[in-house]
N, C-alpha and C. Protein backbone atom coordinates (compact mmCIF):
# COMPACT_ATOMS: atom_id res chain seq x y z
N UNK A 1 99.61 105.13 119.53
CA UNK A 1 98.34 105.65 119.06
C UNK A 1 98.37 105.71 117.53
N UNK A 2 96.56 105.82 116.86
CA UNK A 2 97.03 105.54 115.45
C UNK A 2 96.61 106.62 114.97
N UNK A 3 97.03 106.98 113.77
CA UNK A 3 95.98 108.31 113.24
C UNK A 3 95.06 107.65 112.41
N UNK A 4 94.03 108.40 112.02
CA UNK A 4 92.60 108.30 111.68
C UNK A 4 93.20 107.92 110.47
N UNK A 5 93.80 107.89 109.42
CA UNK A 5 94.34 107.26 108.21
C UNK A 5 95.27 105.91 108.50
N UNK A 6 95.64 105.54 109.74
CA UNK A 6 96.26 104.50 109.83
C UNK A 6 95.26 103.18 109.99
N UNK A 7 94.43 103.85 110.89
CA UNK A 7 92.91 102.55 111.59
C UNK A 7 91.53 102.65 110.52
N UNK A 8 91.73 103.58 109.56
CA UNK A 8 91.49 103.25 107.84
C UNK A 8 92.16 102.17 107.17
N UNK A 9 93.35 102.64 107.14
CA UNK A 9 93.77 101.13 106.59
C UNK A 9 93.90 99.87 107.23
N UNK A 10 93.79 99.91 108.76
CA UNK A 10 93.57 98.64 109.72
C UNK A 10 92.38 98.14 109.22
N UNK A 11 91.08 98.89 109.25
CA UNK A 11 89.74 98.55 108.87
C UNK A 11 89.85 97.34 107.36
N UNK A 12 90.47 98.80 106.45
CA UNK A 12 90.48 98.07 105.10
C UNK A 12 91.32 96.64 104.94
N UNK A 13 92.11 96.26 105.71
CA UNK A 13 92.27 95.00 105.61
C UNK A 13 91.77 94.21 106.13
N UNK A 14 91.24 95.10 107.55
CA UNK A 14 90.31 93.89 108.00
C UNK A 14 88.64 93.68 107.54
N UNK A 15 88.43 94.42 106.69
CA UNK A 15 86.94 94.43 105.49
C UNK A 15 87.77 93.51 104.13
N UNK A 16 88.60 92.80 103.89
CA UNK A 16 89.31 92.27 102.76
C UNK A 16 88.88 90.68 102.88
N UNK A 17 88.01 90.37 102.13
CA UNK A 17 87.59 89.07 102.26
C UNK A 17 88.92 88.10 101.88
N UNK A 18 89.16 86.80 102.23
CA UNK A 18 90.71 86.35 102.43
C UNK A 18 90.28 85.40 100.78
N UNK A 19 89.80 85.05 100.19
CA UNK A 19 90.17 84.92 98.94
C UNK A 19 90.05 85.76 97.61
N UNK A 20 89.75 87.19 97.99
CA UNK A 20 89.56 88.06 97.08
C UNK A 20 90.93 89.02 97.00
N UNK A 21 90.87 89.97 96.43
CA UNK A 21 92.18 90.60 96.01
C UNK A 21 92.42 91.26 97.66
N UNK A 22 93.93 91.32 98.00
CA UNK A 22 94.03 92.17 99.15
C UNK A 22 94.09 93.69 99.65
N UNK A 23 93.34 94.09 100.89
CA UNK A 23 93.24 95.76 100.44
C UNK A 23 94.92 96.03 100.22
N UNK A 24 94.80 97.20 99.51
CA UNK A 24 95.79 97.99 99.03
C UNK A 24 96.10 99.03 100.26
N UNK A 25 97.14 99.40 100.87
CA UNK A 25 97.35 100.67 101.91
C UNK A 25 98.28 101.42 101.82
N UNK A 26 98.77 102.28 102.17
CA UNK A 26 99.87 103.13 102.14
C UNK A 26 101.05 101.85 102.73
N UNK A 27 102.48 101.91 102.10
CA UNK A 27 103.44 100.76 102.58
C UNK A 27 103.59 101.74 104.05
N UNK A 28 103.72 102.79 104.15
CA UNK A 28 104.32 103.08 105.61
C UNK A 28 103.33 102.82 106.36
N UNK A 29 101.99 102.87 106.33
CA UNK A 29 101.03 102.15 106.68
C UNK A 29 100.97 100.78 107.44
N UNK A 30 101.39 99.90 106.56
CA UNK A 30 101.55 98.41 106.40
C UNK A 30 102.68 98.24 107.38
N UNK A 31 103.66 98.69 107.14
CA UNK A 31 104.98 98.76 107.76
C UNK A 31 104.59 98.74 109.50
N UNK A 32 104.35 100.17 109.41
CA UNK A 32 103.84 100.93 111.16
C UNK A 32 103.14 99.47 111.58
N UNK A 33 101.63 99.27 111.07
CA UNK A 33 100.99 98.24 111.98
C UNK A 33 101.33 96.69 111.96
N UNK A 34 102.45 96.31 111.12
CA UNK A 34 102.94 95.01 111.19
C UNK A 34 103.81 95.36 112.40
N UNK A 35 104.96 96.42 112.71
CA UNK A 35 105.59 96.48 113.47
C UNK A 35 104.42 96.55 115.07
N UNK A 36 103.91 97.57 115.40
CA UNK A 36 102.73 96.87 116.47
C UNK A 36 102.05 95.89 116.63
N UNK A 37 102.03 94.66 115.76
CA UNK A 37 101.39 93.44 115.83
C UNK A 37 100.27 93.76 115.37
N UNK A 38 99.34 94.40 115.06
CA UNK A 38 97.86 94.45 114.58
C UNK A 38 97.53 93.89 113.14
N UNK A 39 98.62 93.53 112.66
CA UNK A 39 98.63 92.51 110.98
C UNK A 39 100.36 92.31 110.88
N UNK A 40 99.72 90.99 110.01
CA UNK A 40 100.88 90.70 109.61
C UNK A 40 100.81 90.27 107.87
N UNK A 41 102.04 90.10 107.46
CA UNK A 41 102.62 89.87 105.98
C UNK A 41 102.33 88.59 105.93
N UNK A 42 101.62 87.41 105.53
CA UNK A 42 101.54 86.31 105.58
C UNK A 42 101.12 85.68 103.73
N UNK A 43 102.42 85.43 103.14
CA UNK A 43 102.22 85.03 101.95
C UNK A 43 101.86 85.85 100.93
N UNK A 44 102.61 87.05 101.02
CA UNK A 44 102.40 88.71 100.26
C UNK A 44 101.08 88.85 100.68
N UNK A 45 100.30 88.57 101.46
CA UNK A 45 98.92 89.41 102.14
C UNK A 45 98.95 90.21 103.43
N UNK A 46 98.54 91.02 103.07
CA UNK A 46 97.98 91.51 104.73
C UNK A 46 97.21 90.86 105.37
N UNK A 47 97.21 90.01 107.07
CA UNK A 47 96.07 89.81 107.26
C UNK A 47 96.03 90.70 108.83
N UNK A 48 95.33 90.36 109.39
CA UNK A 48 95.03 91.05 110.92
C UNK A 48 95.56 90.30 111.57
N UNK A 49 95.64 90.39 112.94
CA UNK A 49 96.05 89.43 114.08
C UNK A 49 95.46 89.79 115.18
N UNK A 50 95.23 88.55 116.48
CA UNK A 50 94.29 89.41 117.16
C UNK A 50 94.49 90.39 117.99
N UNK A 51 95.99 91.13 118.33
CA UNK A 51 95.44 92.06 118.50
C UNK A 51 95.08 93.28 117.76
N UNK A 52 95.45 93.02 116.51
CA UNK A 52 94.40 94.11 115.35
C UNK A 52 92.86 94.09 115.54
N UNK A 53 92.35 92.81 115.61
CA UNK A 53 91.08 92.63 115.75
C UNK A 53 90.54 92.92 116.72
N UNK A 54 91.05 93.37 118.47
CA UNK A 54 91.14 93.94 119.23
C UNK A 54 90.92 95.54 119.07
N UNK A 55 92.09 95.94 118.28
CA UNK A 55 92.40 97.39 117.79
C UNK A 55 90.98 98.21 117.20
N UNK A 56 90.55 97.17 116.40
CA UNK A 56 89.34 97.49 115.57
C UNK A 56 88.09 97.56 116.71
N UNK A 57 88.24 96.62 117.83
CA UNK A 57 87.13 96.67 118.82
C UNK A 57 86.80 97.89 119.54
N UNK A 58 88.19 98.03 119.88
CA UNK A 58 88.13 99.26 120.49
C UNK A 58 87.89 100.36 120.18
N UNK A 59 87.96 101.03 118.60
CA UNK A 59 87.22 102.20 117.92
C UNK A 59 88.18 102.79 117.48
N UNK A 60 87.46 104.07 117.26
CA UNK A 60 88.66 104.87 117.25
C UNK A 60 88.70 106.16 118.35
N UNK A 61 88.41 105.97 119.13
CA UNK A 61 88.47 107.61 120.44
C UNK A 61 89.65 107.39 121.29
N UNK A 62 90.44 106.02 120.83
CA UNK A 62 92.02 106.46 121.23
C UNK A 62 92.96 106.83 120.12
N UNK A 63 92.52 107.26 119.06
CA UNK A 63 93.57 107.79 117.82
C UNK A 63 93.91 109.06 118.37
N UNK A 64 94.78 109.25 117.72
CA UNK A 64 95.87 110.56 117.92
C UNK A 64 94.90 111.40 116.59
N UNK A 65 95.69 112.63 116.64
CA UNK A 65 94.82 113.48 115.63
C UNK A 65 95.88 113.87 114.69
């Protein structure tokens, strides 16, 4: 489960248009959701993967508090 500051920064990378600067997030952030598959490090960027893009579908009323 994510907390409401983690699927913030899921969002913000996935609102990061791919030739503009990349969102910025907390590294433990970055860390946590590369390790669940929901983004990955691809060429010093963050990008999503699908099941991030999944993650994002689903909302947020399965976050932890």
């Amino acid at each position: 489960m994510l907390t409401h500051e983690e699927f913030a920064s899921l969002l913000a990378v996935g609102d990061s248009p791919v030739n503009n600067r990349p969102a910025v997030i907390p590294p433990e952030h970055s860390a946590r959701l590369i390790a669940l598959g929901y983004m990955a490090d691809i060429a010093g960027k963050l990008r999503l993967t699908t099941p991030g893009r999944f993650r994002i579908a689903a909302g947020i009323t399965t976050l932890a508090s």
